[in-house]
PDB file of N, CA and C in Angstrom:
ATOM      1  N   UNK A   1       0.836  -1.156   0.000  1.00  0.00           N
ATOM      2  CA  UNK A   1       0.000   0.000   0.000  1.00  0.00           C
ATOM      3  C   UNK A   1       0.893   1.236   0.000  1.00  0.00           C
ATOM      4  N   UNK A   2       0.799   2.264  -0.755  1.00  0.00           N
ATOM      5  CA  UNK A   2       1.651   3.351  -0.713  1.00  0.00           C
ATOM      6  C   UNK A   2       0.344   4.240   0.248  1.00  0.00           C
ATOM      7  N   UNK A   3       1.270   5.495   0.458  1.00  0.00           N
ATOM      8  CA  UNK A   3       0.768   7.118   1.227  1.00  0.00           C
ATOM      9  C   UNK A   3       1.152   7.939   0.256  1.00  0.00           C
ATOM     10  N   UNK A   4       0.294   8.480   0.168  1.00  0.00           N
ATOM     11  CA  UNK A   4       0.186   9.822  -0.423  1.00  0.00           C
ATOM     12  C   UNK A   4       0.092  11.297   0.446  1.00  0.00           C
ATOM     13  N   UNK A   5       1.036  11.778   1.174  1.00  0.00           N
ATOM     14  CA  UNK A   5       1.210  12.619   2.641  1.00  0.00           C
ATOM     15  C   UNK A   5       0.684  14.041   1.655  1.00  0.00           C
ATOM     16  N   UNK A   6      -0.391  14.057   2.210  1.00  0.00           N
ATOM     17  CA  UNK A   6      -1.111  15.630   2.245  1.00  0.00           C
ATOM     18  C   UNK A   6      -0.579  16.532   2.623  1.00  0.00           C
ATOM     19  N   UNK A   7       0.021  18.201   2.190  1.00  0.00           N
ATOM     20  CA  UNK A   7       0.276  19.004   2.694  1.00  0.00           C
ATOM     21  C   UNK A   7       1.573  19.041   3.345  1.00  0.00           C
ATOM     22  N   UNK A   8       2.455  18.415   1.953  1.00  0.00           N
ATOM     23  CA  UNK A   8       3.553  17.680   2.812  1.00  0.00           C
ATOM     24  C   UNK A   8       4.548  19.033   3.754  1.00  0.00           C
ATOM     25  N   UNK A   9       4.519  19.861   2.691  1.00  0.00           N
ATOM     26  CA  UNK A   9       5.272  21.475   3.704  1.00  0.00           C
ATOM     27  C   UNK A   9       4.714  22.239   4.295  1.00  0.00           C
ATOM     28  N   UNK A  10       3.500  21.406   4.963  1.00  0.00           N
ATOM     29  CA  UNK A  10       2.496  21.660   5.928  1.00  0.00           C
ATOM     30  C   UNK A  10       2.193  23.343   5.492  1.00  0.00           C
ATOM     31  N   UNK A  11       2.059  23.381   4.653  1.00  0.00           N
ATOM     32  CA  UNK A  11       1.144  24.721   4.305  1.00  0.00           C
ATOM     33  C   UNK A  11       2.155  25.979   4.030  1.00  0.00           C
ATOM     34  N   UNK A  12       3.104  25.500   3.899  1.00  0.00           N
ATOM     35  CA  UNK A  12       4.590  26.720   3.486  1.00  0.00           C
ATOM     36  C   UNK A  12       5.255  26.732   5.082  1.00  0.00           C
ATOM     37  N   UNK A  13       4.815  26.130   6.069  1.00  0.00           N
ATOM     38  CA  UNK A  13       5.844  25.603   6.995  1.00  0.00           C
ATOM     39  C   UNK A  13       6.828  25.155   7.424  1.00  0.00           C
ATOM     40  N   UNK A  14       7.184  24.356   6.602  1.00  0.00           N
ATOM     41  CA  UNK A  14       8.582  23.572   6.759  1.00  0.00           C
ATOM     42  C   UNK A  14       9.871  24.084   5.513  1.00  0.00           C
ATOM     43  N   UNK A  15       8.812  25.220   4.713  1.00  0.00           N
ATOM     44  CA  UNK A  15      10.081  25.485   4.008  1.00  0.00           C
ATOM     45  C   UNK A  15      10.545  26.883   4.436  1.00  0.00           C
ATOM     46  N   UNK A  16      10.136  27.180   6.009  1.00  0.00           N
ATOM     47  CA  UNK A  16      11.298  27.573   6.814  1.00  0.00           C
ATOM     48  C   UNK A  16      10.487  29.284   6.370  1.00  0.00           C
ATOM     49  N   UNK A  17       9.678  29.468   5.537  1.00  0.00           N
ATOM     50  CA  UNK A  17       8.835  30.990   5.075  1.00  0.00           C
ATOM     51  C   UNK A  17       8.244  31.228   6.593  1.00  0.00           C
ATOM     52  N   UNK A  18       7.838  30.553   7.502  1.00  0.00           N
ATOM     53  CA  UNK A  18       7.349  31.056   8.758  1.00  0.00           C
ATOM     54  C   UNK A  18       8.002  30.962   9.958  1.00  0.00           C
ATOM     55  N   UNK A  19       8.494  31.910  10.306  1.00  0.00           N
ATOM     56  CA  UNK A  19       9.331  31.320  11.912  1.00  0.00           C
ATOM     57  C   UNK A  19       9.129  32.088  13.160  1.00  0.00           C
ATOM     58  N   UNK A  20       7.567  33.383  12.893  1.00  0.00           N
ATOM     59  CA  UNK A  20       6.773  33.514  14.146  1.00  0.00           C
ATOM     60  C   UNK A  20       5.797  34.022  13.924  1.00  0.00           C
ATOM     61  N   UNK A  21       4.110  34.057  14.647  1.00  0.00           N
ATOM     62  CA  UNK A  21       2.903  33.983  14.101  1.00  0.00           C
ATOM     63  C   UNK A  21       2.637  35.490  13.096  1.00  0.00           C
ATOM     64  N   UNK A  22       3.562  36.688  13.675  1.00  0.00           N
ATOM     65  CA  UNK A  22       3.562  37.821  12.825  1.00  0.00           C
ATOM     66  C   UNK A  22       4.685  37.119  11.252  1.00  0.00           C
ATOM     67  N   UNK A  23       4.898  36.159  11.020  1.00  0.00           N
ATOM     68  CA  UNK A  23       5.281  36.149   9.723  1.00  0.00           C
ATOM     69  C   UNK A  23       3.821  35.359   9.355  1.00  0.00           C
ATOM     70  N   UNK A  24       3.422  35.093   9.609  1.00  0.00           N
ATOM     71  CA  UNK A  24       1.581  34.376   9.369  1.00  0.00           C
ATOM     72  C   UNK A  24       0.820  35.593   8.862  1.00  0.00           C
ATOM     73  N   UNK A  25       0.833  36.459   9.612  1.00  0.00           N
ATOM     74  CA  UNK A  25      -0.253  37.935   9.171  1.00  0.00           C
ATOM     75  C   UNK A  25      -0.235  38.379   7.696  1.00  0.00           C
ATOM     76  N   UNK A  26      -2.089  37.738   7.487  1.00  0.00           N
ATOM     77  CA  UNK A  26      -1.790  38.455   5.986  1.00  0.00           C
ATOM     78  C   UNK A  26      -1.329  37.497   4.785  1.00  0.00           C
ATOM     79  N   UNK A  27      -0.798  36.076   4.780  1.00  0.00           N
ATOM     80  CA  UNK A  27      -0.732  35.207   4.364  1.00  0.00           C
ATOM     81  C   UNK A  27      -1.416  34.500   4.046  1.00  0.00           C
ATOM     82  N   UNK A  28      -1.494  33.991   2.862  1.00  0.00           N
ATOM     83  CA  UNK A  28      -2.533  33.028   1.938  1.00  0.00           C
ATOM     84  C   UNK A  28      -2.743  32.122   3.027  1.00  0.00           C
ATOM     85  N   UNK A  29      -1.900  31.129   3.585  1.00  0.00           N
ATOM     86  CA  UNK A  29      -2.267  29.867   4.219  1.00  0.00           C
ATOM     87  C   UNK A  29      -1.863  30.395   5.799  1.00  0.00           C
ATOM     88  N   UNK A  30      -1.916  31.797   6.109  1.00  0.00           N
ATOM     89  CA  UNK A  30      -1.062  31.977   7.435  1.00  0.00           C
ATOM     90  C   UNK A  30      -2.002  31.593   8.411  1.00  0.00           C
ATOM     91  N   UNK A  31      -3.221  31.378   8.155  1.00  0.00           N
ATOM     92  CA  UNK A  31      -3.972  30.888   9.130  1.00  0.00           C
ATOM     93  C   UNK A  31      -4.044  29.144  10.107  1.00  0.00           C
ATOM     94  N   UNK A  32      -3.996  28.773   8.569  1.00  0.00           N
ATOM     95  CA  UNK A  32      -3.322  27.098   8.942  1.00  0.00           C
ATOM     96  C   UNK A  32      -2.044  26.986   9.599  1.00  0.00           C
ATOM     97  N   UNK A  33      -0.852  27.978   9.263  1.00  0.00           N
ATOM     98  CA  UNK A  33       0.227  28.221   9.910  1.00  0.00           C
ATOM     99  C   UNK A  33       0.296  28.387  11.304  1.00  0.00           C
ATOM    100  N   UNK A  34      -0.547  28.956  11.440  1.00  0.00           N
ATOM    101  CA  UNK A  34      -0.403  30.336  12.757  1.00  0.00           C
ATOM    102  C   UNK A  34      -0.799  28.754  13.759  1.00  0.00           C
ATOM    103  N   UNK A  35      -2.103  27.854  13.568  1.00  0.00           N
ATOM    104  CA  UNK A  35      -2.429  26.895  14.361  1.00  0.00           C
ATOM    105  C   UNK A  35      -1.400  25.569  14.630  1.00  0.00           C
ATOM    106  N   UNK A  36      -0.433  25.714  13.717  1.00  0.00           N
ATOM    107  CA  UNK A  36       0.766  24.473  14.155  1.00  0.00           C
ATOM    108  C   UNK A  36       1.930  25.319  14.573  1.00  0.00           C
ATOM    109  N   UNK A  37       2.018  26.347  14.642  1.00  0.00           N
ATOM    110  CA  UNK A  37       3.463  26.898  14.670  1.00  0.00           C
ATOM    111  C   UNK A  37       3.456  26.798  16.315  1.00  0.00           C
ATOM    112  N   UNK A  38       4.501  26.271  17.040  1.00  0.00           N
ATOM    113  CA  UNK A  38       4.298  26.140  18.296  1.00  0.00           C
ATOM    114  C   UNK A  38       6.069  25.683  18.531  1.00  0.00           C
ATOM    115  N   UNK A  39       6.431  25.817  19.521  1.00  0.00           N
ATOM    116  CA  UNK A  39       8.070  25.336  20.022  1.00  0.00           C
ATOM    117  C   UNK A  39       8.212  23.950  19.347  1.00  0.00           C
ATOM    118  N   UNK A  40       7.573  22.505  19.234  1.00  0.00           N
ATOM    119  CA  UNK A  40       7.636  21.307  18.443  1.00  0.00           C
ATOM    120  C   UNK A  40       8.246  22.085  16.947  1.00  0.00           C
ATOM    121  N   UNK A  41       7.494  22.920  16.206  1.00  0.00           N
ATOM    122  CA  UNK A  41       7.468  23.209  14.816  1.00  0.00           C
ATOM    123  C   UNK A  41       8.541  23.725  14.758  1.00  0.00           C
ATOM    124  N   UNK A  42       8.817  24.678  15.354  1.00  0.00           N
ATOM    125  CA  UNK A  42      10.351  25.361  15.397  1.00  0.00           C
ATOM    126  C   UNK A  42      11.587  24.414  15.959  1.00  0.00           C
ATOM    127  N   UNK A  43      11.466  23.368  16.561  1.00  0.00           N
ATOM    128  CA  UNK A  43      12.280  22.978  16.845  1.00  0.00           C
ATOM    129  C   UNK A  43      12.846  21.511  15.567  1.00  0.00           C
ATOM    130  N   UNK A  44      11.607  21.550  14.550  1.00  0.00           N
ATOM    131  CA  UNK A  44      11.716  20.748  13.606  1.00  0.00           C
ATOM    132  C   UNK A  44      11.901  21.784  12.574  1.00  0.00           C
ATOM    133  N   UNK A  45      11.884  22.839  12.439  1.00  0.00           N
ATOM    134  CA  UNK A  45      12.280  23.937  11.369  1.00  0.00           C
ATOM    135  C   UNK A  45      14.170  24.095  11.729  1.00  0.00           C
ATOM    136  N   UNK A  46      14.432  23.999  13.159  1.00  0.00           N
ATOM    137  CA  UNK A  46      16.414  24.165  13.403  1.00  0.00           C
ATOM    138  C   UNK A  46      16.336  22.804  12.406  1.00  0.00           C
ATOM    139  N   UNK A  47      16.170  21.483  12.677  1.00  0.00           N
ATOM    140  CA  UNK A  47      17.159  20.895  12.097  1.00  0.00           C
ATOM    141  C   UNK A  47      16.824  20.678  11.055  1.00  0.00           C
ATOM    142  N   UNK A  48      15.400  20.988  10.258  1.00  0.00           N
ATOM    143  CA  UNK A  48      15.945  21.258   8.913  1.00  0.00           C
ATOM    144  C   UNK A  48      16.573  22.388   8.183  1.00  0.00           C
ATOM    145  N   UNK A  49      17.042  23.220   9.070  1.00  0.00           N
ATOM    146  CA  UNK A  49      17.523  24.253   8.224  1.00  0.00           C
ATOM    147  C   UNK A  49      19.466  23.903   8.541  1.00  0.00           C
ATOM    148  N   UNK A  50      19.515  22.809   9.617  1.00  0.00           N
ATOM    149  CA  UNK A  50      20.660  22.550  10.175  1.00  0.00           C
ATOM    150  C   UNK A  50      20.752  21.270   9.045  1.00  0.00           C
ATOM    151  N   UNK A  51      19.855  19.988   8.352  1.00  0.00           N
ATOM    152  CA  UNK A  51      20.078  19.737   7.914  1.00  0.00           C
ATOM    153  C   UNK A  51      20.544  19.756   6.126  1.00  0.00           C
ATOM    154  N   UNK A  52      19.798  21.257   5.734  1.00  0.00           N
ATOM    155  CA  UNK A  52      19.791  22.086   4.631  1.00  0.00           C
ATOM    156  C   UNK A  52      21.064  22.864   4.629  1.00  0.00           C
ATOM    157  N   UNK A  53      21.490  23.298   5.868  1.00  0.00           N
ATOM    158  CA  UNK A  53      23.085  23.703   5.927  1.00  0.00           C
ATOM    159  C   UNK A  53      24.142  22.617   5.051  1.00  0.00           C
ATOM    160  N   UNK A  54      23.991  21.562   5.776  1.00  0.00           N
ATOM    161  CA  UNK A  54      25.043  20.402   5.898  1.00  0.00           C
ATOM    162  C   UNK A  54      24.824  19.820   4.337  1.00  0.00           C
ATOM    163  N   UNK A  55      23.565  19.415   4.193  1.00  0.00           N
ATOM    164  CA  UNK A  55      23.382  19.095   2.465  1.00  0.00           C
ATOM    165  C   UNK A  55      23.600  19.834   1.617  1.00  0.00           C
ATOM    166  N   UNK A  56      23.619  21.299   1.780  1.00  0.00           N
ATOM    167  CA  UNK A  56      23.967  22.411   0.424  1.00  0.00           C
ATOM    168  C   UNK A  56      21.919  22.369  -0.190  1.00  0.00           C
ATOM    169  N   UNK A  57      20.865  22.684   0.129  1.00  0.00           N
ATOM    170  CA  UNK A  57      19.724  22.497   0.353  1.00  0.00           C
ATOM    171  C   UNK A  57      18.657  23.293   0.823  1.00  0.00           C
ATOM    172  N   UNK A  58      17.491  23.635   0.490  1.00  0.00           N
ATOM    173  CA  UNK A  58      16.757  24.341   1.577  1.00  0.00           C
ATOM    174  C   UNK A  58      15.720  23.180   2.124  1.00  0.00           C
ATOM    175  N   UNK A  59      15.468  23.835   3.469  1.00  0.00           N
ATOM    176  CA  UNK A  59      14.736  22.707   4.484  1.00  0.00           C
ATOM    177  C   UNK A  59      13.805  22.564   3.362  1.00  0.00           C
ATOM    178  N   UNK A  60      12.830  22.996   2.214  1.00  0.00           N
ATOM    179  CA  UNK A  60      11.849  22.512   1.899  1.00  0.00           C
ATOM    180  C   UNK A  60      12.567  21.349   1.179  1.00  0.00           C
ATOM    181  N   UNK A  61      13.648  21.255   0.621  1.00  0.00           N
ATOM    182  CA  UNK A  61      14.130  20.183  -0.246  1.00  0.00           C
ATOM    183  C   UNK A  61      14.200  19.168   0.841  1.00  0.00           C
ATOM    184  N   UNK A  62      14.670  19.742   1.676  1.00  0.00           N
ATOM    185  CA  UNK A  62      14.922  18.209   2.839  1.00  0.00           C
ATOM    186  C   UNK A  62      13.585  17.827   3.363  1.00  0.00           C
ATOM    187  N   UNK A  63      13.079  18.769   3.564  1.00  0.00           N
ATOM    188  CA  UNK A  63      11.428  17.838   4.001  1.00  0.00           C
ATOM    189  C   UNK A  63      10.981  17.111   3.219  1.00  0.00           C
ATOM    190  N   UNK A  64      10.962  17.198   2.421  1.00  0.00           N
ATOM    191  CA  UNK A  64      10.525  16.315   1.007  1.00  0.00           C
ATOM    192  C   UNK A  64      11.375  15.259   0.946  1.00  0.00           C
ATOM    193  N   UNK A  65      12.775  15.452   1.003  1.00  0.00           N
ATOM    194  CA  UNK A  65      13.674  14.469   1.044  1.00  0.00           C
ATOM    195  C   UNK A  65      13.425  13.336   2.182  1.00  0.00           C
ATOM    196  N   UNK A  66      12.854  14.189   3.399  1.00  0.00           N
ATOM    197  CA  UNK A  66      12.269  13.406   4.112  1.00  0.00           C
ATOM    198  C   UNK A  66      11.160  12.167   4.155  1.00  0.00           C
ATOM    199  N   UNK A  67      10.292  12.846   3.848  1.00  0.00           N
ATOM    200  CA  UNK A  67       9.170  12.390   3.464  1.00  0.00           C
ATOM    201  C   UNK A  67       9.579  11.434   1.815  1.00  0.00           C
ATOM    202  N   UNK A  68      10.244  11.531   1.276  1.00  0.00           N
ATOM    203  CA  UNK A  68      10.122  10.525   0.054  1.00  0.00           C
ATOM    204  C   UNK A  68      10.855   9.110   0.923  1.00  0.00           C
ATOM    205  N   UNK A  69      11.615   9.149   1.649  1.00  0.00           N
ATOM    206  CA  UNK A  69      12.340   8.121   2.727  1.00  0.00           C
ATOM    207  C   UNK A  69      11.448   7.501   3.315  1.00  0.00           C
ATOM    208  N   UNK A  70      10.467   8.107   3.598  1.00  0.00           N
ATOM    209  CA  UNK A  70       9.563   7.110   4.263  1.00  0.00           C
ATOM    210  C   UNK A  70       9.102   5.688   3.931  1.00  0.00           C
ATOM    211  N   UNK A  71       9.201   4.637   4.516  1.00  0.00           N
ATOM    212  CA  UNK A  71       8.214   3.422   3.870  1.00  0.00           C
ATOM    213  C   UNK A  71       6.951   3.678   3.625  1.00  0.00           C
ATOM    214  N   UNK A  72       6.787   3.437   2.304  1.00  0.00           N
ATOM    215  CA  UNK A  72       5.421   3.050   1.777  1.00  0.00           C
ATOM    216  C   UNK A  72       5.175   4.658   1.105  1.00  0.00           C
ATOM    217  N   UNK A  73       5.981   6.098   1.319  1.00  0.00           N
ATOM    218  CA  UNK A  73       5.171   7.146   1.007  1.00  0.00           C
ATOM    219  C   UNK A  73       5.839   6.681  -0.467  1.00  0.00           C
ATOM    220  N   UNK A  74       4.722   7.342  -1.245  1.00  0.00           N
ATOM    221  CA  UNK A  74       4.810   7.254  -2.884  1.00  0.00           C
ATOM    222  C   UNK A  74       4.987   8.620  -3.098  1.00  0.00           C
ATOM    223  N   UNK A  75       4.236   9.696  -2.894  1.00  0.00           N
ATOM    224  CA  UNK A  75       4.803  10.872  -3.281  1.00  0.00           C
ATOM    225  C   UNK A  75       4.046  11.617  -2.184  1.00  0.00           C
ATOM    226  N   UNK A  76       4.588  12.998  -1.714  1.00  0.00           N
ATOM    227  CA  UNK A  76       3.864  13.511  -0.957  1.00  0.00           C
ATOM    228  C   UNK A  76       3.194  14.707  -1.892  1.00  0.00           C
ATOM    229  N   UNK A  77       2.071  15.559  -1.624  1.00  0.00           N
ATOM    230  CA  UNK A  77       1.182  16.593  -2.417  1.00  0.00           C
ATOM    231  C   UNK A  77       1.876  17.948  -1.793  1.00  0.00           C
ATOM    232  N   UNK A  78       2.174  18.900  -2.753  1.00  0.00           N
ATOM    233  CA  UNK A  78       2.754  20.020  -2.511  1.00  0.00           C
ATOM    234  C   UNK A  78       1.888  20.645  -3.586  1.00  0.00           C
ATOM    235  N   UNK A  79       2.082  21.906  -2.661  1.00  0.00           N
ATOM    236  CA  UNK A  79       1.220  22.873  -3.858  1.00  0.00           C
ATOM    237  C   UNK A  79       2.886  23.931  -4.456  1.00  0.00           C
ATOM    238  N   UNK A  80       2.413  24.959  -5.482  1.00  0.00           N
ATOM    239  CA  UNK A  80       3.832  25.809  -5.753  1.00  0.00           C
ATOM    240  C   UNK A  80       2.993  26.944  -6.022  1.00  0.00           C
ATOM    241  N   UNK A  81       3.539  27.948  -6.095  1.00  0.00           N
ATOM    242  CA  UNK A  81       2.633  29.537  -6.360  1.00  0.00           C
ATOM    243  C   UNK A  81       3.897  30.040  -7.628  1.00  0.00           C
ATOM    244  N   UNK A  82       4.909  29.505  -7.847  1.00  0.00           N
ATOM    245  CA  UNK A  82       5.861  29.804  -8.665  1.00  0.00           C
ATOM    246  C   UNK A  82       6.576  28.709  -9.475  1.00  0.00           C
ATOM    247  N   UNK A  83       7.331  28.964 -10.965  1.00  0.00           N
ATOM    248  CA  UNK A  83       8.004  27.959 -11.215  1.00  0.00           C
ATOM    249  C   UNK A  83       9.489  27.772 -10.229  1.00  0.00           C
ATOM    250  N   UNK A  84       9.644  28.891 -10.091  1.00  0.00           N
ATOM    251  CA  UNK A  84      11.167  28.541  -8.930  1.00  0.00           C
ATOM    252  C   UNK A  84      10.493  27.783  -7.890  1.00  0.00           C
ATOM    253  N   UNK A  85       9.482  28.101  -7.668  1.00  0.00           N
ATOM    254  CA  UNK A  85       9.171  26.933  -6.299  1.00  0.00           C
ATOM    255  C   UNK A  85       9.319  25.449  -6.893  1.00  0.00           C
ATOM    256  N   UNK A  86       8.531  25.703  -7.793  1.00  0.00           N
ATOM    257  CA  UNK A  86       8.878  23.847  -8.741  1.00  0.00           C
ATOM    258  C   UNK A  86      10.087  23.615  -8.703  1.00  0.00           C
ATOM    259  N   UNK A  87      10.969  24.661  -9.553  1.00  0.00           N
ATOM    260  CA  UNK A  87      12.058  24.099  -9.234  1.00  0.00           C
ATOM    261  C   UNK A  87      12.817  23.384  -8.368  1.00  0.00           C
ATOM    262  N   UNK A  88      12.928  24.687  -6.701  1.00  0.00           N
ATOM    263  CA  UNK A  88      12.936  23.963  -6.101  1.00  0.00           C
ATOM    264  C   UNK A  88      12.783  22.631  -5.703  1.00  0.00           C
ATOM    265  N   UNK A  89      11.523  22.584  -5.188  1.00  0.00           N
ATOM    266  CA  UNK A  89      11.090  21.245  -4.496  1.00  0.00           C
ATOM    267  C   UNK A  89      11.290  19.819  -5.459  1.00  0.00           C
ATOM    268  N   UNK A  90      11.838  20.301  -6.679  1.00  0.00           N
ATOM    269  CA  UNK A  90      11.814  18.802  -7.391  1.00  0.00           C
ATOM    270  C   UNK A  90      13.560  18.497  -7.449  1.00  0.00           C
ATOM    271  N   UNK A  91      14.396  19.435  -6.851  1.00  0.00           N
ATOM    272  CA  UNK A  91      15.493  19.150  -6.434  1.00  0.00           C
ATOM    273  C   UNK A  91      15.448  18.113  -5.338  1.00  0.00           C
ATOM    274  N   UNK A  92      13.762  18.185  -4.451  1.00  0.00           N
ATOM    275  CA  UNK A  92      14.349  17.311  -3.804  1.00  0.00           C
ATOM    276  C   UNK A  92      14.169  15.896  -3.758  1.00  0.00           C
ATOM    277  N   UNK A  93      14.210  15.636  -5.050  1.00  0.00           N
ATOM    278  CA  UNK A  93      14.356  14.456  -5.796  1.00  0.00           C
ATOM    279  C   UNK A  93      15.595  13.628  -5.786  1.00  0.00           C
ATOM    280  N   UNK A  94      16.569  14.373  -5.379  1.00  0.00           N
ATOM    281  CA  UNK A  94      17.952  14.095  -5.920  1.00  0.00           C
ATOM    282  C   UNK A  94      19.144  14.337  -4.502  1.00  0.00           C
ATOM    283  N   UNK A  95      18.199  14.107  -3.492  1.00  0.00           N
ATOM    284  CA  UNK A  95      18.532  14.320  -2.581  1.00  0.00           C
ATOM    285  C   UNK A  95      18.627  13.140  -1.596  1.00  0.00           C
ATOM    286  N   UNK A  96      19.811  12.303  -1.133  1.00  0.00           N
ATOM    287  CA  UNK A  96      19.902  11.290  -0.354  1.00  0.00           C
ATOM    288  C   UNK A  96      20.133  11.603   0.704  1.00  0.00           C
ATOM    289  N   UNK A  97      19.320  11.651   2.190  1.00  0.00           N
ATOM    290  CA  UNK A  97      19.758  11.939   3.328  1.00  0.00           C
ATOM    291  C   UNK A  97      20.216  10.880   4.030  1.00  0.00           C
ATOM    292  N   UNK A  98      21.527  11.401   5.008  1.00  0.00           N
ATOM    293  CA  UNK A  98      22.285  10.598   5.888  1.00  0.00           C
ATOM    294  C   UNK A  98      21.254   9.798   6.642  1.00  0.00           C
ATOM    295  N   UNK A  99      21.731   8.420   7.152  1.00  0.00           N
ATOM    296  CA  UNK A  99      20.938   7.531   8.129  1.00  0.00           C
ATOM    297  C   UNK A  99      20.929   8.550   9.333  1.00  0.00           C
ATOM    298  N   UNK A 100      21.960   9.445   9.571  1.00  0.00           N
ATOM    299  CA  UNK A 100      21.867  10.319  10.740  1.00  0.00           C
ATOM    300  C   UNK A 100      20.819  11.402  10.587  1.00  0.00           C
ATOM    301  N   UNK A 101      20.960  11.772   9.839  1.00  0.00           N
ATOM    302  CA  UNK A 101      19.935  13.082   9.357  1.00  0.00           C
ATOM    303  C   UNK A 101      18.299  12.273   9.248  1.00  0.00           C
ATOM    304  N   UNK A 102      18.381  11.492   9.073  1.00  0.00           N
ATOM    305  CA  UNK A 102      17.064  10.677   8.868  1.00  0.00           C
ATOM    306  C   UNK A 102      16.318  10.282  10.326  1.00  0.00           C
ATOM    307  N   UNK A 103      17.322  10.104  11.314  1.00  0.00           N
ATOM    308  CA  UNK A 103      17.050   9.798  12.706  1.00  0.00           C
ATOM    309  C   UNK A 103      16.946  11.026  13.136  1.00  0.00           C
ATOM    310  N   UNK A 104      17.388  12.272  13.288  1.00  0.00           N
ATOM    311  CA  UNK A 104      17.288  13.270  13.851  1.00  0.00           C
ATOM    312  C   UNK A 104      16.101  14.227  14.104  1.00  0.00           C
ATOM    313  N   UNK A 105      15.735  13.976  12.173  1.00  0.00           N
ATOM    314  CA  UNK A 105      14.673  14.112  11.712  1.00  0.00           C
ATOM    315  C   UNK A 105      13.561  13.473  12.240  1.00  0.00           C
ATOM    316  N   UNK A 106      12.966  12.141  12.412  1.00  0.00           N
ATOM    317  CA  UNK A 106      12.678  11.485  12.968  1.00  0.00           C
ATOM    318  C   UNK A 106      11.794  11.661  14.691  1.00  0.00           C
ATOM    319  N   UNK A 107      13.469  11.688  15.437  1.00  0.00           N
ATOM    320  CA  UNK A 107      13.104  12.237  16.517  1.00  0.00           C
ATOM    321  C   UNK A 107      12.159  13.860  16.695  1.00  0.00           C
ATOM    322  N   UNK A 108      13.060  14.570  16.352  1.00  0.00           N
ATOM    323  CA  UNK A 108      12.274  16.186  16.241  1.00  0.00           C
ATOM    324  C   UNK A 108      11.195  15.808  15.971  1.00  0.00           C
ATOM    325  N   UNK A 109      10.368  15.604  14.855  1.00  0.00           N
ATOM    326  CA  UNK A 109       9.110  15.160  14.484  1.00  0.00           C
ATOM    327  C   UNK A 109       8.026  14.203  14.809  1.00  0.00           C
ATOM    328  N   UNK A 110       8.492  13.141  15.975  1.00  0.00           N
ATOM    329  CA  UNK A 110       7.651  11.964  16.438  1.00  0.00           C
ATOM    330  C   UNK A 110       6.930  13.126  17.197  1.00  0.00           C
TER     331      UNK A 110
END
C-alpha cells in the first residue's frame, strides 16, 4: 500500500517561510500556519535548516527528502505559487539523506 502525505510542507511551513505567528499575518495559508506553529514546529524547522546547511539544500528540499524516505510514502502533495518553487522542491528528488539526518529528523518530528 503506498501514502500519499497531504500538505507535505504543511502549508509553506517547513520550508522555513514562517518562523513567528507575525510572519503568518496576511498570508494566503497563514492561518493554517499560525495553528501548528508552536516550540515542536520550530524545533523541527532548526534541524531542517541545520540539515539544509550540511546538504547544500533548503529545508523545503529536505522535508521532502524526508518524506520521500519514508516506507510506503509514494509521493507527498505540494502545492507551488511559482516555477522557482517547482524548481525547487523537485530538487528534492535528488537528494539522499544521511541515516543520521534521517534519525534526527525522525526524533524532532515523532
Amino acid at each position: 500500500m503506498g501514502v500519499i502525505p497531504f500538505r507535505g510542507l504543511e502549508a509553506g511551513l517547513l520550508t522555513g517561510k514562517y518562523r513567528s505567528v507575525a510572519d503568518t499575518v496576511g498570508a494566503a495559508r497563514g492561518a493554517v500556519v499560525a495553528r501548528v506553529l508552536d516550540d515542536r514546529s520550530l524545533d523541527i524547522l532548526r534541524e531542517l535548516d541545520a540539515a539544509a546547511l550540511r546538504g547544500n539544500a533548503t529545508p523545503a528540499q529536505i522535508a521532502l527528502a524526508w518524506l520521500l524516505a519514508q516506507p510506503g510514502v509514494t509521493a507527498p502533495i505540494v502545492s507551488v505559487t511559482s516555477v522557482a518553487q517547482l524548481d525547487e522542491i523537485c530538487g528534492s528528488t535528488e537528494i539522499s539523506l544521511s541515516a543520521r539526518t534521517l534519525m534526527r529528523l525522525d526524533l524532532v518530528s515523532a
